[in-house]
Protein backbone atom coordinates (compact mmCIF):
# COMPACT_ATOMS: atom_id res chain seq x y z
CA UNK A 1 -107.50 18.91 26.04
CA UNK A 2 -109.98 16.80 27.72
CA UNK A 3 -108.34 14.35 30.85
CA UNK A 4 -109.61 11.29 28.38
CA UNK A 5 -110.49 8.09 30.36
CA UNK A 6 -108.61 5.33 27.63
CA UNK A 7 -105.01 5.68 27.16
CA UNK A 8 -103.08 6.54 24.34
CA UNK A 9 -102.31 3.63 23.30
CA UNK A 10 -106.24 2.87 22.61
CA UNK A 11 -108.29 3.08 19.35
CA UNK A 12 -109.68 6.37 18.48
CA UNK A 13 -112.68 5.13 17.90
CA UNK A 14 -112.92 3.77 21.32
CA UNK A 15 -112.49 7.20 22.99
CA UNK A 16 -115.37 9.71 22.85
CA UNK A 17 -115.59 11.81 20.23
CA UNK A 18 -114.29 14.98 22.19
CA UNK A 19 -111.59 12.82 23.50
CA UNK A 20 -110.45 11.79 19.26
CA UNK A 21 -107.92 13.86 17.53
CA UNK A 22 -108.37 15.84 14.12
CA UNK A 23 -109.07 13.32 11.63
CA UNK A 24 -107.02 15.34 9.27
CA UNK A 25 -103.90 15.33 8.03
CA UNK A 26 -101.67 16.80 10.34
CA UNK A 27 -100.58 20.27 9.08
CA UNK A 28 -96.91 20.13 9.04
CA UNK A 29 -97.07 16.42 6.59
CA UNK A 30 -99.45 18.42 4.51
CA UNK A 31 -97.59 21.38 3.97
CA UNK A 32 -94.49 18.94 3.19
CA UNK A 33 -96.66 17.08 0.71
CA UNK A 34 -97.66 20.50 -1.56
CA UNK A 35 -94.54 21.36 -1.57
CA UNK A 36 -93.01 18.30 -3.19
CA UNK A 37 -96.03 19.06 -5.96
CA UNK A 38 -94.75 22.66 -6.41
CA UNK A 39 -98.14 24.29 -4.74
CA UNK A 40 -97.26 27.09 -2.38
CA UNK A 41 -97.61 26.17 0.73
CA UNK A 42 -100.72 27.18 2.78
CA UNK A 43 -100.32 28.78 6.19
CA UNK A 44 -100.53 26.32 9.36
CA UNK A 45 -103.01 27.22 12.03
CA UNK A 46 -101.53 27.97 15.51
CA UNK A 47 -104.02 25.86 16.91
CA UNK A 48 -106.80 22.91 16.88
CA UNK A 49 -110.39 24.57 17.36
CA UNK A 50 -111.26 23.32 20.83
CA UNK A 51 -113.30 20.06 21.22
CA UNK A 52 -117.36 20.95 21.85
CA UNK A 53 -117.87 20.74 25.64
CA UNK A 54 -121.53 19.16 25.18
CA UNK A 55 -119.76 16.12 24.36
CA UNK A 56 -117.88 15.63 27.67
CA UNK A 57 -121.55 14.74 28.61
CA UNK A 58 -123.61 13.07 26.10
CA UNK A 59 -121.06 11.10 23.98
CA UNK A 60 -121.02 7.40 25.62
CA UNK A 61 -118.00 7.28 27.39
CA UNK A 62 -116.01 3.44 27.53
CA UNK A 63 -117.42 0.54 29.95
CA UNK A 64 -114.44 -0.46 32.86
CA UNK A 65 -113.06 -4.09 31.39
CA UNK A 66 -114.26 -7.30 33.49
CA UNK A 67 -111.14 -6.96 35.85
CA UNK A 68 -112.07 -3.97 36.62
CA UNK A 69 -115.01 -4.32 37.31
CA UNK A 70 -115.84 -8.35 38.38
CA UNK A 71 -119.70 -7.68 39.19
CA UNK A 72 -120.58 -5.10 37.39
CA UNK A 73 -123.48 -4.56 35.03
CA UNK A 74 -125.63 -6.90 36.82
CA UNK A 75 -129.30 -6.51 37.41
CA UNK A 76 -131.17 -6.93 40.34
CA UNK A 77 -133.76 -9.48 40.07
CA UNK A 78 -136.99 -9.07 42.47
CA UNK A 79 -136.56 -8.48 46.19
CA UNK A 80 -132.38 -8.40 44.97
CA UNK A 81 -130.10 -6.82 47.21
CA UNK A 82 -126.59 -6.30 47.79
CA UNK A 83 -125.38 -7.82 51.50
CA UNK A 84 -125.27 -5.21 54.25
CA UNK A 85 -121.58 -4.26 54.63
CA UNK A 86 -120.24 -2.49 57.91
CA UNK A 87 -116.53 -2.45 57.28
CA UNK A 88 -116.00 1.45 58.21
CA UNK A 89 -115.29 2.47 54.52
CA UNK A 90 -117.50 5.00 52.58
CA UNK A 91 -118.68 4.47 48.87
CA UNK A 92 -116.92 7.67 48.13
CA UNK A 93 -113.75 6.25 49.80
CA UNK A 94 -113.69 3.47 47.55
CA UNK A 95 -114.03 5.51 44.63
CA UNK A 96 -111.31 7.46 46.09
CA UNK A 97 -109.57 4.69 45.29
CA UNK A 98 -110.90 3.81 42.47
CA UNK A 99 -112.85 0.63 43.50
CA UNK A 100 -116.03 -0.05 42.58
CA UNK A 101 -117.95 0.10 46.13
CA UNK A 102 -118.96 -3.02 48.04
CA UNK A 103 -122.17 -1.37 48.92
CA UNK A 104 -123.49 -1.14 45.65
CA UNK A 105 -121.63 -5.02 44.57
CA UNK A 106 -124.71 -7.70 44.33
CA UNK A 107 -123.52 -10.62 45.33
CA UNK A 108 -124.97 -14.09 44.39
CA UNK A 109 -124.69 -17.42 45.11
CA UNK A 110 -121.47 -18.79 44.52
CA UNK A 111 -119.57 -15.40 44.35
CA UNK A 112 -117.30 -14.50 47.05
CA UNK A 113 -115.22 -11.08 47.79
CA UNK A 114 -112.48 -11.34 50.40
CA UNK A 115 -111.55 -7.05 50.98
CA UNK A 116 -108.39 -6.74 53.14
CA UNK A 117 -106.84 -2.98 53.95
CA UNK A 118 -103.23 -2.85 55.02
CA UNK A 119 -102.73 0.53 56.89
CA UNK A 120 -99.57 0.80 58.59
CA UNK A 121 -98.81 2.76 62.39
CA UNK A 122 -96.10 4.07 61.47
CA UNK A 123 -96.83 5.75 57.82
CA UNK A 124 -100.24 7.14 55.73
CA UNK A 125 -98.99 4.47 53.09
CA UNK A 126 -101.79 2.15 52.65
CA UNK A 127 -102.47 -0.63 50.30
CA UNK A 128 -106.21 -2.22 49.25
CA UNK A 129 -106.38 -5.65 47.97
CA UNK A 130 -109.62 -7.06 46.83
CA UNK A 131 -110.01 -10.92 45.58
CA UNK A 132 -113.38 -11.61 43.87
CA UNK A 133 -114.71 -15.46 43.09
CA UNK A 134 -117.50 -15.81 41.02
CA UNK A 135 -119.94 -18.59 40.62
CA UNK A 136 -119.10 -18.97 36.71
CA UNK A 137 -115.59 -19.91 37.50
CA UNK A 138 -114.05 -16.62 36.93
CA UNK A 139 -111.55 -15.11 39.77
CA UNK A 140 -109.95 -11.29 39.43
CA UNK A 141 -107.38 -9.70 41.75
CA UNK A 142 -107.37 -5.84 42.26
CA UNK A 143 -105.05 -3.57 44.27
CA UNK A 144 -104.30 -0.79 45.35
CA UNK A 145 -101.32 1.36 47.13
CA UNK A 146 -101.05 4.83 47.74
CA UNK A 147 -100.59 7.89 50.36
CA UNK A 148 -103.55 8.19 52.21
CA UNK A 149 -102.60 11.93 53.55
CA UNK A 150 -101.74 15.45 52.90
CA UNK A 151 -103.60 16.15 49.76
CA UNK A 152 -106.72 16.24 48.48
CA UNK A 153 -106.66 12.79 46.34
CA UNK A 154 -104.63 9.63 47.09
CA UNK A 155 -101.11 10.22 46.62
CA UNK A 156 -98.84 8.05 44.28
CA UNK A 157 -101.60 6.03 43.69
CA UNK A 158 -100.43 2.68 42.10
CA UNK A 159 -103.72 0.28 40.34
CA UNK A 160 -104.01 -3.06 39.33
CA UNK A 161 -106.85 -4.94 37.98
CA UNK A 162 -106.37 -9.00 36.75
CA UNK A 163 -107.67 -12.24 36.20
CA UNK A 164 -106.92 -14.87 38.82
CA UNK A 165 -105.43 -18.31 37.75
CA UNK A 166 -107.66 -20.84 38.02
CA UNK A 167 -105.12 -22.53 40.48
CA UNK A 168 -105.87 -19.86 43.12
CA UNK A 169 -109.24 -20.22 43.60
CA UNK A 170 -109.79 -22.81 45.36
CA UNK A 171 -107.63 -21.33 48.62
CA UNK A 172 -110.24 -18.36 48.67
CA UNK A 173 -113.57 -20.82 49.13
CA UNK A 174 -111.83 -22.62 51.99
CA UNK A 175 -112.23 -19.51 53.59
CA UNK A 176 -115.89 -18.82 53.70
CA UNK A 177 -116.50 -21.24 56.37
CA UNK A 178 -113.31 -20.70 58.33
CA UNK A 179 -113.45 -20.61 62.03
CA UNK A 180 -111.59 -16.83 62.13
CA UNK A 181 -115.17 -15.34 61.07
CA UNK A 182 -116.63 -16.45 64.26
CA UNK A 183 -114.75 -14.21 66.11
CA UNK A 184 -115.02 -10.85 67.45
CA UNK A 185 -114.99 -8.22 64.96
CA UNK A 186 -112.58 -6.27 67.34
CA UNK A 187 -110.14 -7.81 69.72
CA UNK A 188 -107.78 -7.71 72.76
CA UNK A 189 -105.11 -10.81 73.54
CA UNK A 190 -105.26 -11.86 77.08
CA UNK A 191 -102.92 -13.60 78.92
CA UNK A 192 -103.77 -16.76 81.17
CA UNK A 193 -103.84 -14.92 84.06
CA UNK A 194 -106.12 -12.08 82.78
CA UNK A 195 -103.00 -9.47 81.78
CA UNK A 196 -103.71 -7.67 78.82
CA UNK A 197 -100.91 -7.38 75.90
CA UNK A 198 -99.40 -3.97 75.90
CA UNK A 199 -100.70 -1.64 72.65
CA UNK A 200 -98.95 -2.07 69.24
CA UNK A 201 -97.59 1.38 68.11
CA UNK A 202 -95.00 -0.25 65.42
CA UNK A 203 -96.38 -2.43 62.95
CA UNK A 204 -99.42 -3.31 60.18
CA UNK A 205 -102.88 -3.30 61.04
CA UNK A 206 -105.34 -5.28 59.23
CA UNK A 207 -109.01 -4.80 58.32
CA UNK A 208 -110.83 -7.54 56.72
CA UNK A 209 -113.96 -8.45 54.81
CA UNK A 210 -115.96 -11.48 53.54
CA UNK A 211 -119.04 -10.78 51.60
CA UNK A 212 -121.16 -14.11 49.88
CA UNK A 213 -124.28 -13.56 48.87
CA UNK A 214 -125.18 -14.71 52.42
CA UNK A 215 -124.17 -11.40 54.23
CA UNK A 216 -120.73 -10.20 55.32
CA UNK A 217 -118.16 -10.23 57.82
CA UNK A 218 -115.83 -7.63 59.21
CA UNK A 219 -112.30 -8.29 61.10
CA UNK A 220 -109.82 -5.56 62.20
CA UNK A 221 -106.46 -6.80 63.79
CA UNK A 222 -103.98 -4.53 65.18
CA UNK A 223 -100.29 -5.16 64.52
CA UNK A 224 -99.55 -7.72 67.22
CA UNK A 225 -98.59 -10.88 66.04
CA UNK A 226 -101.11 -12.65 68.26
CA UNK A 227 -103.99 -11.01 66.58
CA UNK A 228 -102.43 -10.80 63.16
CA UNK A 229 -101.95 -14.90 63.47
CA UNK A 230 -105.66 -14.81 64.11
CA UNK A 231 -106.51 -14.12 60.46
CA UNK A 232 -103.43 -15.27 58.64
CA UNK A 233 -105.08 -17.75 56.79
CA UNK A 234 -107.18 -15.36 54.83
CA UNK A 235 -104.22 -12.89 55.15
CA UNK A 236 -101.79 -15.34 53.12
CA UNK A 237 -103.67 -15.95 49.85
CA UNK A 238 -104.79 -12.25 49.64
CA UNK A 239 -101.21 -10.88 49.26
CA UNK A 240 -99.78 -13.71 47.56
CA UNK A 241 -102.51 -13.02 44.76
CA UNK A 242 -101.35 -9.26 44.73
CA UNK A 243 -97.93 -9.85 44.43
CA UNK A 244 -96.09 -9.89 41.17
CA UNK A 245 -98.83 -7.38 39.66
CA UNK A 246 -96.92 -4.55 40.10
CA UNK A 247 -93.31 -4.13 41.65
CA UNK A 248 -94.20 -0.44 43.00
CA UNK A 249 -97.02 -2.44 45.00
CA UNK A 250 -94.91 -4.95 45.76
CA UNK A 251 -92.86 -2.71 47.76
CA UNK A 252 -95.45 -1.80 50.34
CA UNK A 253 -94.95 -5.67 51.48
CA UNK A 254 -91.22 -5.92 52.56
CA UNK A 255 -91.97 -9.47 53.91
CA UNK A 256 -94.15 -10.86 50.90
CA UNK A 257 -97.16 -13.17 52.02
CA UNK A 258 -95.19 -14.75 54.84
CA UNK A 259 -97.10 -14.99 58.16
CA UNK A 260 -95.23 -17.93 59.81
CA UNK A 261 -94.24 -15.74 63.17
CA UNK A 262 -97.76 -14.56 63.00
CA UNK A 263 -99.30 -17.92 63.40
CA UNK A 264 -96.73 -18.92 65.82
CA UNK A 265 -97.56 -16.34 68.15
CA UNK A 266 -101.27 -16.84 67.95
CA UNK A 267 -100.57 -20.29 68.12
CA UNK A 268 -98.44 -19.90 70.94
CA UNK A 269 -101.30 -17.54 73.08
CA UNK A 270 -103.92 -20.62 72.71
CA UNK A 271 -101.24 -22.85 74.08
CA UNK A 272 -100.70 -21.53 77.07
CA UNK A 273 -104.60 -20.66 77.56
CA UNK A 274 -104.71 -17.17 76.32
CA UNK A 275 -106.86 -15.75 73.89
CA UNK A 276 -108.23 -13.14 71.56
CA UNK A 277 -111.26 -11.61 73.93
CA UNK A 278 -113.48 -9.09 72.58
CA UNK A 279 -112.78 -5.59 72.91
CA UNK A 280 -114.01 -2.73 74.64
CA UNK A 281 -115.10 -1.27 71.28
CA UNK A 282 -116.42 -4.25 70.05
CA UNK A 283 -119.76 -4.14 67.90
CA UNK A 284 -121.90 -7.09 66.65
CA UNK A 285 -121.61 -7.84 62.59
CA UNK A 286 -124.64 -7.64 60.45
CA UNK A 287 -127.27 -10.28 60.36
CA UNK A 288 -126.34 -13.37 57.95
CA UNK A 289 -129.32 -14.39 55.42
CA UNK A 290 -129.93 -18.17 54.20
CA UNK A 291 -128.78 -18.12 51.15
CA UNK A 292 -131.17 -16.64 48.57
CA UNK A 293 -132.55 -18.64 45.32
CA UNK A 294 -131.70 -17.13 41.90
CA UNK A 295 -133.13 -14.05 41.09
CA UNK A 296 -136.01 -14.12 39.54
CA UNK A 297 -135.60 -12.10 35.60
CA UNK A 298 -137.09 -8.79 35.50
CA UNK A 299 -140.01 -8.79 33.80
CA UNK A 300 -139.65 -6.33 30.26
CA UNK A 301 -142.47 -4.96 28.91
CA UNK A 302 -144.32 -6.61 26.07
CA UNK A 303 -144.01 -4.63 21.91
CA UNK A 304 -147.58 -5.62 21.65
């Protein structure tokens, strides 16, 4: 049989025609029922006649629900684009994943998407979480946990696609004009007197994104507390919202949301008049836009 995308527990009429079963009886209730009426019984086939192939292609196949899918099956209006993103992950890698790809996400005023990636030093388990605000109201939470290694897919991969509560949204636009977007995409902590921190080979690193229909920002924090406090404020809300979804996802965050020592330590560095310098690697983000009017409708054709 055809690797259907609804599940079983769908409508048949909501799965593609090659996807449907044999609308008739099934063979072994019909042979039953002519029996009871004292026919003879006919002989059962061995087997269904294989679903037409054409259809894999043509038949219209079912459209991803909203959570899936926050802002898709929009249309860009003239001059319309989606942001620039430089966060270091392909399209195909999101659909890897099964995200739908920032690149291709238009973003409008009054939407927000806050990306984060938890990849940990010590493991290929990795975990996606992806928060998206839109300017009707609406919020949806989506994440993702897997094995990024070793075979040709994403191993164990564990999916979760929901509606926000109304409750939570307000925590996520605080964020689009916090001061941890100003800083450098990549960093280094240094000590008062110019010392760098030794290298973190035993912890989380953490990759972040902000797209608004302004433009987008990148951050990507190695596992030292110092720079992990940095971005701890965005960090929090993200992977409170994820937890609960799932209990296999859950597991990839031993400590839940908590980021106290984080802050602490970052706290801690200012202080004593360290900081968070940029490092070697460092590259500038993409340009920021004012933000853009409406789009203007495209313009359909006239029947006359």
């Amino acid at each position: 049989m055809w690797n259907c995308p609804v599940p079983a527990s769908s409508r048949s009429s909501e799965a593609p025609r090659a996807c449907r079963g044999d609308p008739n009886l099934p063979p072994a209730l019909l042979i039953a029922l002519l029996w009871l009426a004292g026919a003879p019984p006919p002989v059962a086939p061995e087997t269904l006649p294989p679903p037409d192939p054409a259809l894999w292609w043509t038949e219209p196949w079912p459209v991803p629900d909203e959570a899936a899918d926050p802002l898709g099956g929009r249309r860009a209006g003239r001059g319309e684009r989606p942001p620039p993103i430089d966060n270091g992950v392909d399209p195909l890698l999101y659909r890897l994943w099964s995200l739908p790809p920032l690149q291709t996400q238009l973003v409008r005023r009054g939407d927000l998407v806050l990306e984060i990636w938890a990849r940990p030093t010590g493991g290929v388990r990795q975990a996606v979480i992806r928060v998206t605000v839109r300017g009707d109201g609406k919020a949806f939470v989506q994440g993702r946990a897997g094995l990024g290694c070793c075979t040709p897919r994403i191993g164990r991969l564990v999916a979760f696609d929901e509606p926000l509560p109304a409750d939570r949204i307000a925590a996520f636009r605080t964020l689009v004009d916090h001061p941890m977007w100003s800083q450098p995409r990549l960093t280094e902590v240094e000590e008062p007197d110019g010392s760098a921190s030794p290298l973190c080979i035993d912890g989380v690193a953490w990759d972040l994104t902000l797209v608004t229909a302004r433009g987008s920002r990148n951050l990507h924090r190695a596992c030292l507390d110092e720079e992990v406090g940095s971005v701890a404020d965005a960090l929090a809300p993200a992977v409170a919202a994820a937890l609960g979804q799932d209990p296999r996802f859950d597991l990839v965050f031993p400590r839940g949301a908590a980021f106290s020592a984080e802050r602490a330590a970052y706290a801690n560095l200012l202080e004593r008049g360290g900081r968070l310098k940029p490092a070697r690697a460092d590259r500038p983000q993409p340009p920021m836009a004012p933000v853009p009017a409406d789009p203007e409708p495209v313009a359909t054709p006239s029947a006359d």
